[in-house]
PDB file of N, CA and C in Angstrom:
ATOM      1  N   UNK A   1      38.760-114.607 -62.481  1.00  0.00           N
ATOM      2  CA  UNK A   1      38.900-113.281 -63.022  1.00  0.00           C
ATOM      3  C   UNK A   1      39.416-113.404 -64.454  1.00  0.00           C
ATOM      4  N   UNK A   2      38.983-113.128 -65.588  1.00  0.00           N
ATOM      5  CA  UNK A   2      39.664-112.691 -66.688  1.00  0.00           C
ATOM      6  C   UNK A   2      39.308-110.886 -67.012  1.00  0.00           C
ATOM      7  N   UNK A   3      40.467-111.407 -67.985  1.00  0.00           N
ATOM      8  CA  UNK A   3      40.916-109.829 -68.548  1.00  0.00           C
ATOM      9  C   UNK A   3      40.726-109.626 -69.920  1.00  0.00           C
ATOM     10  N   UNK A   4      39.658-108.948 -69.763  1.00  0.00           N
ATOM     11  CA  UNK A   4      39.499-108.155 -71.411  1.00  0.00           C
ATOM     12  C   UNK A   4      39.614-106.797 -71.734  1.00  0.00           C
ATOM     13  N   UNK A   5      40.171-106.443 -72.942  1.00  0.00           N
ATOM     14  CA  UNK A   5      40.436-105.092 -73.004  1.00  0.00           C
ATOM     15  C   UNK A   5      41.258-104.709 -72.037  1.00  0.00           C
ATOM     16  N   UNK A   6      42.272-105.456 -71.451  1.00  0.00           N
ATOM     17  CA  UNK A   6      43.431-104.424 -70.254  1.00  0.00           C
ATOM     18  C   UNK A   6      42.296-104.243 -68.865  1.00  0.00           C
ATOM     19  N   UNK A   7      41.336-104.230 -68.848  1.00  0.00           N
ATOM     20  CA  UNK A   7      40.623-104.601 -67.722  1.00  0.00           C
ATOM     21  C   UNK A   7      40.473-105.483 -67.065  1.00  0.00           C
ATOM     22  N   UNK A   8      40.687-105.837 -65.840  1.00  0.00           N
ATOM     23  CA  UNK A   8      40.242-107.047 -64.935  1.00  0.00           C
ATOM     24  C   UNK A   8      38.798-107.100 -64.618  1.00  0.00           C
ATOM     25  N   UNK A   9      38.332-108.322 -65.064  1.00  0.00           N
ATOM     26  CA  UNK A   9      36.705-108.338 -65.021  1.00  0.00           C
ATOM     27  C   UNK A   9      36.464-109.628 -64.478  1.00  0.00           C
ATOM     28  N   UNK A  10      35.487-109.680 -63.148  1.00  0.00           N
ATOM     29  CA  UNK A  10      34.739-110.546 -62.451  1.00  0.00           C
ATOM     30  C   UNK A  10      33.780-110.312 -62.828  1.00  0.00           C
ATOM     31  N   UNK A  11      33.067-111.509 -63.369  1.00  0.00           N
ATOM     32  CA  UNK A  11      31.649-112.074 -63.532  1.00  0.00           C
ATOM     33  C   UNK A  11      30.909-112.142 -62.329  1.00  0.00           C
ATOM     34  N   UNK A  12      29.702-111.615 -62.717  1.00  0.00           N
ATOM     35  CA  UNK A  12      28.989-112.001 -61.118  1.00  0.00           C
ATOM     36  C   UNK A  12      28.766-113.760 -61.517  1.00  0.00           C
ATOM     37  N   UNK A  13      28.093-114.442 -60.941  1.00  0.00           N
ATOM     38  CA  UNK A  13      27.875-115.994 -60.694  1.00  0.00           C
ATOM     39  C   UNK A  13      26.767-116.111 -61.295  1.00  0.00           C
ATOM     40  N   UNK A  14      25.517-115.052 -61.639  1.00  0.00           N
ATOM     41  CA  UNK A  14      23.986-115.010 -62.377  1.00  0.00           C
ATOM     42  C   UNK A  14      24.105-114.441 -63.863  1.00  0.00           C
ATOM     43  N   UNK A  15      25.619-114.578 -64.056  1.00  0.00           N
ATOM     44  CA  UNK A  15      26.081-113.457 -65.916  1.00  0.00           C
ATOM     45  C   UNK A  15      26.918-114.543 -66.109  1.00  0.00           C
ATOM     46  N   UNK A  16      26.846-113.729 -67.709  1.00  0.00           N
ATOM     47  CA  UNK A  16      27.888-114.857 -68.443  1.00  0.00           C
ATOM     48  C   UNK A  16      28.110-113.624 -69.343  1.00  0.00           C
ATOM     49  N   UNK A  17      29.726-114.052 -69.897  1.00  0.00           N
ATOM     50  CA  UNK A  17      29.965-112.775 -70.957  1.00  0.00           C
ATOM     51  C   UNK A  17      29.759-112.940 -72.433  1.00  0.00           C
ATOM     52  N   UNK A  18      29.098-111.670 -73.035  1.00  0.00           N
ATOM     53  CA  UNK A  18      29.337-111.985 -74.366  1.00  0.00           C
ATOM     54  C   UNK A  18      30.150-111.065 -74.638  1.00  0.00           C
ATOM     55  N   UNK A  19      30.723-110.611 -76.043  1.00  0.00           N
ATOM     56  CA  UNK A  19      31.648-110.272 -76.500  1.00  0.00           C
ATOM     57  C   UNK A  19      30.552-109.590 -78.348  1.00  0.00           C
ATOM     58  N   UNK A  20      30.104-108.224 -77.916  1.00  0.00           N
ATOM     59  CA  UNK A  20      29.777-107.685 -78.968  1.00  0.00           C
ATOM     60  C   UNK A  20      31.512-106.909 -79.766  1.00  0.00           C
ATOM     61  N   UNK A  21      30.852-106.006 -81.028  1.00  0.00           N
ATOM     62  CA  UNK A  21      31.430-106.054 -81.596  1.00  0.00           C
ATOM     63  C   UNK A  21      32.663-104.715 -81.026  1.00  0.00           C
ATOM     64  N   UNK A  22      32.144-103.805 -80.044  1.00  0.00           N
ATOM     65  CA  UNK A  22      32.417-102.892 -79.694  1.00  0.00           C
ATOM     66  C   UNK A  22      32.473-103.413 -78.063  1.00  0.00           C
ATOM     67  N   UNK A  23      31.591-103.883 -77.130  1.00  0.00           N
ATOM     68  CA  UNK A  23      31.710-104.289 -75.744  1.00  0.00           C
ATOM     69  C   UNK A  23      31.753-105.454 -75.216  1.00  0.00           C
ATOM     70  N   UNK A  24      31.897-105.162 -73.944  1.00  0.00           N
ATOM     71  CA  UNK A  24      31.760-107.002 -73.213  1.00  0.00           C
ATOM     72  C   UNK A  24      30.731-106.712 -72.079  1.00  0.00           C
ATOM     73  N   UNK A  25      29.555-107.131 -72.943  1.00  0.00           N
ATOM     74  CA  UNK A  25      28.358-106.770 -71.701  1.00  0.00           C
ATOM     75  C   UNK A  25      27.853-108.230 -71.025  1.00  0.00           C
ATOM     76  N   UNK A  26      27.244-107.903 -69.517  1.00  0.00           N
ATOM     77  CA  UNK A  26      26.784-109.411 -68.813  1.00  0.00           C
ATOM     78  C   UNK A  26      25.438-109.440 -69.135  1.00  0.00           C
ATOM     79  N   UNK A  27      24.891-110.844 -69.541  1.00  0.00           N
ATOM     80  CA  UNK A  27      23.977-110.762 -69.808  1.00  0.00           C
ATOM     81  C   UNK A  27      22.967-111.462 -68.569  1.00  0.00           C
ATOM     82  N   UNK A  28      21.509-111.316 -68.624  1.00  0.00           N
ATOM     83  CA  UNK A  28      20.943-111.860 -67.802  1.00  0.00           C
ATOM     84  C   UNK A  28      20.779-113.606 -68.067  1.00  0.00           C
ATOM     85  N   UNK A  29      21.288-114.590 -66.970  1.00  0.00           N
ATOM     86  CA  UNK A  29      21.155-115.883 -67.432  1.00  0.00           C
ATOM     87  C   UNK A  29      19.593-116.360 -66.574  1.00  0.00           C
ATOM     88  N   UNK A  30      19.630-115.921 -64.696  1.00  0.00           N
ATOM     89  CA  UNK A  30      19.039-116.908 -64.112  1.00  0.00           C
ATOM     90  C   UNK A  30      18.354-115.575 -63.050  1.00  0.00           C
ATOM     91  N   UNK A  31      17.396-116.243 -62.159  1.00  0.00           N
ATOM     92  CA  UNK A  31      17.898-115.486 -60.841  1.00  0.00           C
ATOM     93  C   UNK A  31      16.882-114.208 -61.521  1.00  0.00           C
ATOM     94  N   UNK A  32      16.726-112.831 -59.959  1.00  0.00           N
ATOM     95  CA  UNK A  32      16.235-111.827 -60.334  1.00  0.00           C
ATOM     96  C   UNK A  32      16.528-111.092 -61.233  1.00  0.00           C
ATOM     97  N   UNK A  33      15.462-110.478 -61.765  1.00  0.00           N
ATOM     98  CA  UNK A  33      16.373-109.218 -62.494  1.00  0.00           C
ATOM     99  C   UNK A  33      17.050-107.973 -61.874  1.00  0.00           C
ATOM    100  N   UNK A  34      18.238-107.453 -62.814  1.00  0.00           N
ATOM    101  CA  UNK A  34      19.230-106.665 -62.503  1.00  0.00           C
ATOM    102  C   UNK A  34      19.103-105.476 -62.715  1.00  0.00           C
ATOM    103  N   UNK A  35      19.089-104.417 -62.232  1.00  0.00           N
ATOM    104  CA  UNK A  35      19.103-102.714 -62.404  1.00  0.00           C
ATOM    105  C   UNK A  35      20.169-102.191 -62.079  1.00  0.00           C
ATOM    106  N   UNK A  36      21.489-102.010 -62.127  1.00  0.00           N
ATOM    107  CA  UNK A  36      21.869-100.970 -61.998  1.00  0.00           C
ATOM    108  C   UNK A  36      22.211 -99.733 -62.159  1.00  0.00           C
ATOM    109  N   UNK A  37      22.163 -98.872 -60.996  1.00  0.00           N
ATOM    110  CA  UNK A  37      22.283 -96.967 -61.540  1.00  0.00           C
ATOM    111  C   UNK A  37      23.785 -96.740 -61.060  1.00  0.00           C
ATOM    112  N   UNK A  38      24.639 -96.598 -62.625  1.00  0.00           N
ATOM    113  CA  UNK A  38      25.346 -96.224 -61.919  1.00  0.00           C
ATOM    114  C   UNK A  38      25.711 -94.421 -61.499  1.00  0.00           C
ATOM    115  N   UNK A  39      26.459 -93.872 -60.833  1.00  0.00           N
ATOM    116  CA  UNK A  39      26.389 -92.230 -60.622  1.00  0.00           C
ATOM    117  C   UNK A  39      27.647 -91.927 -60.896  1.00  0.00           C
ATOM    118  N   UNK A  40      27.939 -90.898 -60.768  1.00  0.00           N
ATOM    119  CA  UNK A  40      29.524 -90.015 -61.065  1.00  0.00           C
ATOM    120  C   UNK A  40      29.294 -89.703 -59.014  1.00  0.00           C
ATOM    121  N   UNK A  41      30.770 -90.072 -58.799  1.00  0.00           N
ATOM    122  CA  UNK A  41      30.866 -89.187 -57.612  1.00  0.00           C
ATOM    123  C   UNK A  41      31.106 -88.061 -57.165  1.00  0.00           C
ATOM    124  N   UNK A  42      30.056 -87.970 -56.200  1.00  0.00           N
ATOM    125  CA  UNK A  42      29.873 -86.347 -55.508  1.00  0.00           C
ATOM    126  C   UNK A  42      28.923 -85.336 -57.101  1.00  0.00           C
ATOM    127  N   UNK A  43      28.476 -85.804 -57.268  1.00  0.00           N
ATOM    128  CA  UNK A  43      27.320 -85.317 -58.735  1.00  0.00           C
ATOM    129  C   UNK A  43      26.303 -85.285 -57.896  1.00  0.00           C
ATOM    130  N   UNK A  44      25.492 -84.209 -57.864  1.00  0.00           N
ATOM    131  CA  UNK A  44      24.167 -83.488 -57.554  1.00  0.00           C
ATOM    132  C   UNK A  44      23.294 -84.447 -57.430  1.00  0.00           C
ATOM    133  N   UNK A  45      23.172 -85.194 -58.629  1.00  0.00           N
ATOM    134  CA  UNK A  45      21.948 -86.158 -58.827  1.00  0.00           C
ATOM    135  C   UNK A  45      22.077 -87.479 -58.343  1.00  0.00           C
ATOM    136  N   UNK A  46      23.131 -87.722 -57.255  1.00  0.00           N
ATOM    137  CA  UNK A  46      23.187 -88.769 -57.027  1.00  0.00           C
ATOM    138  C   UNK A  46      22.556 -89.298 -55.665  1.00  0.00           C
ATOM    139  N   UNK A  47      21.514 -88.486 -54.873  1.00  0.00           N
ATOM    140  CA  UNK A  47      20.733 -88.342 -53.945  1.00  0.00           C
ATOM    141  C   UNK A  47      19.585 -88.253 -54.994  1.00  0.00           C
ATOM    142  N   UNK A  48      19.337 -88.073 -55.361  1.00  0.00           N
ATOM    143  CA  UNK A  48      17.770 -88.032 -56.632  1.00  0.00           C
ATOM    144  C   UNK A  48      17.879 -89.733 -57.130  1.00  0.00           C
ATOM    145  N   UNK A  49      19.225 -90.222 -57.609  1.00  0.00           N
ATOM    146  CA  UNK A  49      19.071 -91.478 -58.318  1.00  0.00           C
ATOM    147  C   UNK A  49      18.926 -92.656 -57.057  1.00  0.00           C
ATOM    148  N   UNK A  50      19.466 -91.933 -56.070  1.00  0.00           N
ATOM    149  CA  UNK A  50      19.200 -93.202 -54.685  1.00  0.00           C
ATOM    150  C   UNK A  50      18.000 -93.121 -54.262  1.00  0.00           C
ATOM    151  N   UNK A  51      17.385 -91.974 -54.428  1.00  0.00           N
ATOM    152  CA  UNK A  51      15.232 -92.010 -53.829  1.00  0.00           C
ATOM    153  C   UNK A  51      15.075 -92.699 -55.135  1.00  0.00           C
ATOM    154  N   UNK A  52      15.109 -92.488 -56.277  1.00  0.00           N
ATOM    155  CA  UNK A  52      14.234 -93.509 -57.137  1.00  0.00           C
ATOM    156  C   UNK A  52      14.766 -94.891 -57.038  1.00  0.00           C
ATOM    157  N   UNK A  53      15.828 -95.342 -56.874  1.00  0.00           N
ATOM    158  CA  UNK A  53      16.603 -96.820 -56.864  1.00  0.00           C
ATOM    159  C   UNK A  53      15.238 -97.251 -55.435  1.00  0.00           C
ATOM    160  N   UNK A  54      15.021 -96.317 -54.362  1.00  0.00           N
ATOM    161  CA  UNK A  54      14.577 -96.991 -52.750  1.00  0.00           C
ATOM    162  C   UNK A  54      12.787 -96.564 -53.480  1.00  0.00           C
ATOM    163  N   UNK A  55      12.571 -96.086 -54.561  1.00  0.00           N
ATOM    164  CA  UNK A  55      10.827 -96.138 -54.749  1.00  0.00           C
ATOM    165  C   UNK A  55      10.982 -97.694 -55.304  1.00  0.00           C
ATOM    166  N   UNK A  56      11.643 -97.642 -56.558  1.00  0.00           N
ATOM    167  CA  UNK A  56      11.587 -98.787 -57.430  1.00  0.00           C
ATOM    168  C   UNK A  56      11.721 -99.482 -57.267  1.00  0.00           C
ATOM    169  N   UNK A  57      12.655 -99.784 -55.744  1.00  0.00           N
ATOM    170  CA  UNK A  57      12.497-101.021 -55.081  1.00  0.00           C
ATOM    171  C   UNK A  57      11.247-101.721 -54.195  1.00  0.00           C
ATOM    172  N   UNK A  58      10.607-100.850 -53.902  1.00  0.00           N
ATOM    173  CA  UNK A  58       8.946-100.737 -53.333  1.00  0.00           C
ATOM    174  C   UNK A  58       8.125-101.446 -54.598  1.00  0.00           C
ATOM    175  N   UNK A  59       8.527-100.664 -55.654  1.00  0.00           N
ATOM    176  CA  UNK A  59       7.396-101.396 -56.595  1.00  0.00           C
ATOM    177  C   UNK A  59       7.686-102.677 -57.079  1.00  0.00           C
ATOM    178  N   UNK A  60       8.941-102.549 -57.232  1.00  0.00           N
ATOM    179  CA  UNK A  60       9.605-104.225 -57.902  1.00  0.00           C
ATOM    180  C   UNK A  60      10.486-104.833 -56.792  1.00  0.00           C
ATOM    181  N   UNK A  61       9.732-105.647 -55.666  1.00  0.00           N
ATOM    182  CA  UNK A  61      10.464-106.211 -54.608  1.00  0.00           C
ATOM    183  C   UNK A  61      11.263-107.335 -55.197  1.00  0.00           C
ATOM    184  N   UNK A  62      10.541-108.001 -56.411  1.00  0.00           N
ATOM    185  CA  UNK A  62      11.404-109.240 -56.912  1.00  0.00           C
ATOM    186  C   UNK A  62      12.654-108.907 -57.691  1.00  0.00           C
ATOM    187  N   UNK A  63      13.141-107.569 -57.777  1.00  0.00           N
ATOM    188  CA  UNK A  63      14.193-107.158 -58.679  1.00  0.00           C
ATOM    189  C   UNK A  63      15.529-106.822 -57.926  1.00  0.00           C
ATOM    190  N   UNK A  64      16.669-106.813 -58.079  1.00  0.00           N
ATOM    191  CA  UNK A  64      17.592-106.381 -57.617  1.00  0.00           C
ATOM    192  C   UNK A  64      18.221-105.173 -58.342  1.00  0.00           C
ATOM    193  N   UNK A  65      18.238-104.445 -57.728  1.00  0.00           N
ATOM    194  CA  UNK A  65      18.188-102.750 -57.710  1.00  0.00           C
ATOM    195  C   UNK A  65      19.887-102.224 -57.620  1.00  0.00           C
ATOM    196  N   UNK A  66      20.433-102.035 -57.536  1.00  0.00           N
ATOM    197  CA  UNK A  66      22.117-101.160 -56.883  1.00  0.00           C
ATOM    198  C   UNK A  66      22.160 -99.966 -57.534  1.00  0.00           C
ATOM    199  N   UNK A  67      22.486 -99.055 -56.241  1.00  0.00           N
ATOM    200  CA  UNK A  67      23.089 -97.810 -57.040  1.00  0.00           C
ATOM    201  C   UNK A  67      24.811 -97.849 -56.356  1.00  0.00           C
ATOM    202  N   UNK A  68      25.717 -97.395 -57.515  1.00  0.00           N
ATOM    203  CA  UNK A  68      26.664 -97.567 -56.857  1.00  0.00           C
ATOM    204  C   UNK A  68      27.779 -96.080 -57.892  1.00  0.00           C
ATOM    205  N   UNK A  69      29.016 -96.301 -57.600  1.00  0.00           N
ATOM    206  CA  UNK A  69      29.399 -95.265 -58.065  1.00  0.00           C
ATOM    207  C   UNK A  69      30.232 -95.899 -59.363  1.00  0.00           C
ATOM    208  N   UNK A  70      30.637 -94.830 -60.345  1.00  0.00           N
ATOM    209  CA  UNK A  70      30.991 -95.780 -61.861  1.00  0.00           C
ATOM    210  C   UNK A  70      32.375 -95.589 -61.674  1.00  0.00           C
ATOM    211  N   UNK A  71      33.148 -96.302 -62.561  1.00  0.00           N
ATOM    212  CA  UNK A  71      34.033 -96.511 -62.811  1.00  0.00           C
ATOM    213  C   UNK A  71      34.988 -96.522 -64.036  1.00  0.00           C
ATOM    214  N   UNK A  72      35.770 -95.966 -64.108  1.00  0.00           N
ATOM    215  CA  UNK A  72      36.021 -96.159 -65.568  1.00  0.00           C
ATOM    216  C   UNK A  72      35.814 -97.119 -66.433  1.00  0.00           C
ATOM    217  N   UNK A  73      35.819 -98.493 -65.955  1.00  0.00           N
ATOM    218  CA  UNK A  73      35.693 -99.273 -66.951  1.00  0.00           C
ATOM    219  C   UNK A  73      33.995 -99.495 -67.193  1.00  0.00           C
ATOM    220  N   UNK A  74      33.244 -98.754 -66.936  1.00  0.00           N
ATOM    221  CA  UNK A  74      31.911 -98.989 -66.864  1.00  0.00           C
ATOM    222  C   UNK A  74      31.953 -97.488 -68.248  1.00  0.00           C
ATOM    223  N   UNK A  75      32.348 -96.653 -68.382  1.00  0.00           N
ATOM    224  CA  UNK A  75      32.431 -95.572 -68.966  1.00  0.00           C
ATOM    225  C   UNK A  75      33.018 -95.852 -70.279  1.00  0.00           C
ATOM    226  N   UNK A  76      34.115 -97.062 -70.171  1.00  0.00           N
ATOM    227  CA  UNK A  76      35.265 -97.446 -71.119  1.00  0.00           C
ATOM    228  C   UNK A  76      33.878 -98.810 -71.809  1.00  0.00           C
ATOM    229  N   UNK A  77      33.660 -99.341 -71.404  1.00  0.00           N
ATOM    230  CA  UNK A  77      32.690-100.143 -71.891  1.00  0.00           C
ATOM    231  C   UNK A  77      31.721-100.419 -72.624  1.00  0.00           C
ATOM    232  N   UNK A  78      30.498 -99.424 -71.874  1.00  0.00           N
ATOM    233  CA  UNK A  78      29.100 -99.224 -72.234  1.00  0.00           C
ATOM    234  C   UNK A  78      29.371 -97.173 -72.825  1.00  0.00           C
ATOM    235  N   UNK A  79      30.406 -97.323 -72.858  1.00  0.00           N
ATOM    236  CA  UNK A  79      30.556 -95.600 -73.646  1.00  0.00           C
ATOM    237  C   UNK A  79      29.348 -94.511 -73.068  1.00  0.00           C
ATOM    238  N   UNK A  80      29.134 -94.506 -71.324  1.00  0.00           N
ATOM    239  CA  UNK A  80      28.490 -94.034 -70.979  1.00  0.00           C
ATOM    240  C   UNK A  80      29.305 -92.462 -70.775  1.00  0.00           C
ATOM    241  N   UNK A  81      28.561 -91.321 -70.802  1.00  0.00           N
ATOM    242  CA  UNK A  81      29.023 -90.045 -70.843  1.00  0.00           C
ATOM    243  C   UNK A  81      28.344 -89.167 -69.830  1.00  0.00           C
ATOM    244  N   UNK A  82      26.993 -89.641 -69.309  1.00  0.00           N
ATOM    245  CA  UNK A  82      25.783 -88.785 -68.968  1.00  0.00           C
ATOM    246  C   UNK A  82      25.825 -89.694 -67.554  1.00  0.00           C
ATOM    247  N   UNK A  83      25.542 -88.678 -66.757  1.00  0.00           N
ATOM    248  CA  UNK A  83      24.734 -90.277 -65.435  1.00  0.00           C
ATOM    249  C   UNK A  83      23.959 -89.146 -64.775  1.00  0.00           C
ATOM    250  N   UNK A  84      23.437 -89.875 -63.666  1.00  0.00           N
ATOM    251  CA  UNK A  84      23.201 -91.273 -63.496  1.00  0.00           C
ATOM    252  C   UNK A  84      22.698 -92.098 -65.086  1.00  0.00           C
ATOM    253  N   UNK A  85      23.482 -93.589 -65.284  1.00  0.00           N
ATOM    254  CA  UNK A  85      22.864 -94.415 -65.738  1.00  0.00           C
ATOM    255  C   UNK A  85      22.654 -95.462 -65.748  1.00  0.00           C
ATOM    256  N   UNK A  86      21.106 -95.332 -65.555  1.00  0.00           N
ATOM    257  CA  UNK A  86      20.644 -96.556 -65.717  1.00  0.00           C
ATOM    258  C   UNK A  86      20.909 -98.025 -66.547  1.00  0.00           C
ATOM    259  N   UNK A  87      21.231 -99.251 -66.085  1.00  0.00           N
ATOM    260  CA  UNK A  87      21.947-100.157 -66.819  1.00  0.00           C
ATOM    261  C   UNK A  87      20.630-101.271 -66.371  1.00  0.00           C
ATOM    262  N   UNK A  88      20.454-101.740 -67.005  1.00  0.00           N
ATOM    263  CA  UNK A  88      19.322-103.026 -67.265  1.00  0.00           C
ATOM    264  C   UNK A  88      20.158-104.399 -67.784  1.00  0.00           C
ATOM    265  N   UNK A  89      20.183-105.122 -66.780  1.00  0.00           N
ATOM    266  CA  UNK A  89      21.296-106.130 -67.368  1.00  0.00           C
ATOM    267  C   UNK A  89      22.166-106.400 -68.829  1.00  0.00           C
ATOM    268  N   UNK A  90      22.993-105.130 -68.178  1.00  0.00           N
ATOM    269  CA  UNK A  90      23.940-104.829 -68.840  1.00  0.00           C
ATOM    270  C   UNK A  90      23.983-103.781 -70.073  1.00  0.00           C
ATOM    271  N   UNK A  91      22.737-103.472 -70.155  1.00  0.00           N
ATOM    272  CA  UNK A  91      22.870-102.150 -71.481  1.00  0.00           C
ATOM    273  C   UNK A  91      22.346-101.361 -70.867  1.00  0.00           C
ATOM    274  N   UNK A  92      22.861 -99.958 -71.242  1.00  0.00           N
ATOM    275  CA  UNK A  92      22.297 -99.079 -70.601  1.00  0.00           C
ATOM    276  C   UNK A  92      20.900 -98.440 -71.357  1.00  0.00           C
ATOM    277  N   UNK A  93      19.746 -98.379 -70.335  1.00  0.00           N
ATOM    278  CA  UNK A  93      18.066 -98.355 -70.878  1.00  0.00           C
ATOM    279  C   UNK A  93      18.343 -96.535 -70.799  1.00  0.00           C
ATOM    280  N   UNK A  94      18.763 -95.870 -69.894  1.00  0.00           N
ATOM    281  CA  UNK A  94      18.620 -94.743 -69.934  1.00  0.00           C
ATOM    282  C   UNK A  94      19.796 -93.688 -69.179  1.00  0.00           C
ATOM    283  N   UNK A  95      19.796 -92.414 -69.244  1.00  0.00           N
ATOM    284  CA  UNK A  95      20.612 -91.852 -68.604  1.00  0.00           C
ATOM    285  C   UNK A  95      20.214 -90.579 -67.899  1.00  0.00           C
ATOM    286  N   UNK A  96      20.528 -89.865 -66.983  1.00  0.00           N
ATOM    287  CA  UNK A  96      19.656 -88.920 -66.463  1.00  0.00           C
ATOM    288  C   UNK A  96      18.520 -89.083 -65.272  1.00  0.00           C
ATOM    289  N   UNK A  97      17.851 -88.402 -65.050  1.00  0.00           N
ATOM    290  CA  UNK A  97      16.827 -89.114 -64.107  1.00  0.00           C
ATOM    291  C   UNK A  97      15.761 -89.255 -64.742  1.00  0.00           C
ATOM    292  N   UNK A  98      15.519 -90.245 -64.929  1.00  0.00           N
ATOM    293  CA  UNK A  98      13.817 -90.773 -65.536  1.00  0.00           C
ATOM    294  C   UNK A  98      12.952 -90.611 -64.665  1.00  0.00           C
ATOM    295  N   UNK A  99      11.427 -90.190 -65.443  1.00  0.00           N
ATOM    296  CA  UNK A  99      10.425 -89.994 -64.307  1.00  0.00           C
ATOM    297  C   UNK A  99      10.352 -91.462 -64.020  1.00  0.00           C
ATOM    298  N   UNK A 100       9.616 -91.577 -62.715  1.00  0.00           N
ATOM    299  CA  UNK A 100       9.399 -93.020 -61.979  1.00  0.00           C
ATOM    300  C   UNK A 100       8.218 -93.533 -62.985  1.00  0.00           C
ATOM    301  N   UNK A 101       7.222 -93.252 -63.005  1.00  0.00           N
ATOM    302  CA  UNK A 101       6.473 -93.915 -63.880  1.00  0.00           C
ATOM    303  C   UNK A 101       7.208 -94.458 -65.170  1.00  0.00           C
ATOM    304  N   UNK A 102       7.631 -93.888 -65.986  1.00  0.00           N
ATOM    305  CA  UNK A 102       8.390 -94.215 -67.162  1.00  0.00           C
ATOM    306  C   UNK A 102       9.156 -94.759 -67.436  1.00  0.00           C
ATOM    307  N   UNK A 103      10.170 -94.940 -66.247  1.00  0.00           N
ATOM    308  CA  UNK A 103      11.491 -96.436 -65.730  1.00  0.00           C
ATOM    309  C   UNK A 103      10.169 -97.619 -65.253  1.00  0.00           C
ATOM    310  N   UNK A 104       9.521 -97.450 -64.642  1.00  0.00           N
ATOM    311  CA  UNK A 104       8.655 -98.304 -63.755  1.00  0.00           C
ATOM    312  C   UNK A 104       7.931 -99.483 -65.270  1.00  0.00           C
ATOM    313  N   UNK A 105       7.325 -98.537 -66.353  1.00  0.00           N
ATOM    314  CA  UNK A 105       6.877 -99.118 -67.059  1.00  0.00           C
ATOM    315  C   UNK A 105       7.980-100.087 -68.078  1.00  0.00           C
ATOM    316  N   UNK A 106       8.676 -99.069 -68.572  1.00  0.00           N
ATOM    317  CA  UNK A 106       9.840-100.020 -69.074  1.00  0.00           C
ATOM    318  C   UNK A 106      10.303-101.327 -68.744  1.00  0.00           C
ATOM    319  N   UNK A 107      10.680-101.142 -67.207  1.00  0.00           N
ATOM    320  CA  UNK A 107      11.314-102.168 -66.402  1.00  0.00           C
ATOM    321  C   UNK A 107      10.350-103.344 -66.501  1.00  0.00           C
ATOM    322  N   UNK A 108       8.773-102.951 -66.285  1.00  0.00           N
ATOM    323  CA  UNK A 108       7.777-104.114 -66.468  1.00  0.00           C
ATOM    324  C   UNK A 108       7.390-104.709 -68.022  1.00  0.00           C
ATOM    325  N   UNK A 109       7.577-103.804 -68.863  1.00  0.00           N
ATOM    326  CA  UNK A 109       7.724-104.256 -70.125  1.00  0.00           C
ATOM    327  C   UNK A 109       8.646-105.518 -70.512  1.00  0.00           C
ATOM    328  N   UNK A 110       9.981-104.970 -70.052  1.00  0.00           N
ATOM    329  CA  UNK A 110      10.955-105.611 -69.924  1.00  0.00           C
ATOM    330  C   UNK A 110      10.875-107.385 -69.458  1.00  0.00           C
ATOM    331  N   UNK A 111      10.646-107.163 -68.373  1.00  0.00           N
ATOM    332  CA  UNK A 111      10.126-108.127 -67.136  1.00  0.00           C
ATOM    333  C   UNK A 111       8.898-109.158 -68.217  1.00  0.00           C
ATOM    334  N   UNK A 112       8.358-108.697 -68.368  1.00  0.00           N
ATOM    335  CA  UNK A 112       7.353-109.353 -69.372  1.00  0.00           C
ATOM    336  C   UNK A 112       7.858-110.160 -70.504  1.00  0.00           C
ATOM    337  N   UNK A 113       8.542-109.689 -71.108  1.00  0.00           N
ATOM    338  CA  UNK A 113       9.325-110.087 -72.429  1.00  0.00           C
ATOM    339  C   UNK A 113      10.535-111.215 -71.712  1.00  0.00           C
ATOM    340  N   UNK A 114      10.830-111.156 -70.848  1.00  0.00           N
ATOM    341  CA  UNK A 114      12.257-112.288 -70.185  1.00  0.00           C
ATOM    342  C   UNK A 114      11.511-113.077 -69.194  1.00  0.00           C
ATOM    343  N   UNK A 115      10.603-113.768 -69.271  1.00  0.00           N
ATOM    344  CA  UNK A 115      10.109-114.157 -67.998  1.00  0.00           C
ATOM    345  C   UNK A 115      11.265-115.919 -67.167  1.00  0.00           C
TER     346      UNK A 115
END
């Protein structure tokens, strides 16, 4: 465990940290790719962001998907304000609910460019 910024932060075992000038985002090293959505709890849209997390997992079986709930230090971090948001190993790609086609393409864009 280290501590940056007064936060206690575990690395997952497939990240490594960098240290921008403003955050401490994980980056993708190995292994599937990463999606997470995160939500505000008990927020409306957080049954809307779990059907698209369970489509997008249909289309991209090789990806690892989580929706989970945020946290301050996810807010304190990536200076997220809006959710659900979407985080793409480690930056956030979008916020709100994206149509499925339009995350879908991104994500494969993406996927393309990091192989």
């Amino acid at each position: 465990m280290v501590r940056r910024m007064g936060v206690a932060y575990q690395p997952h075992p497939h990240f490594v940290s960098c240290i921008t000038e403003k955050h401490v985002l994980p980056h993708y090293t190995r292994g599937m790719a990463h999606l997470e959505i995160l939500v505000h709890r008990g927020c409306l849209s957080e049954h809307s962001a779990r059907r698209l997390a369970q489509e997008l997992q249909l289309a991209l079986p090789e990806w690892r998907i989580d929706v989970r709930h945020a946290q301050q230090r996810d807010t304190d971090l990536l200076e997220i304000v809006v959710f659900p948001a979407f985080v793409l190993e480690g930056r956030v790609l979008v916020t709100g609910i994206p149509e499925k086609e339009w995350l879908l393409s991104q994500l494969r864009t993406w996927e393309e460019n990091h192989p």
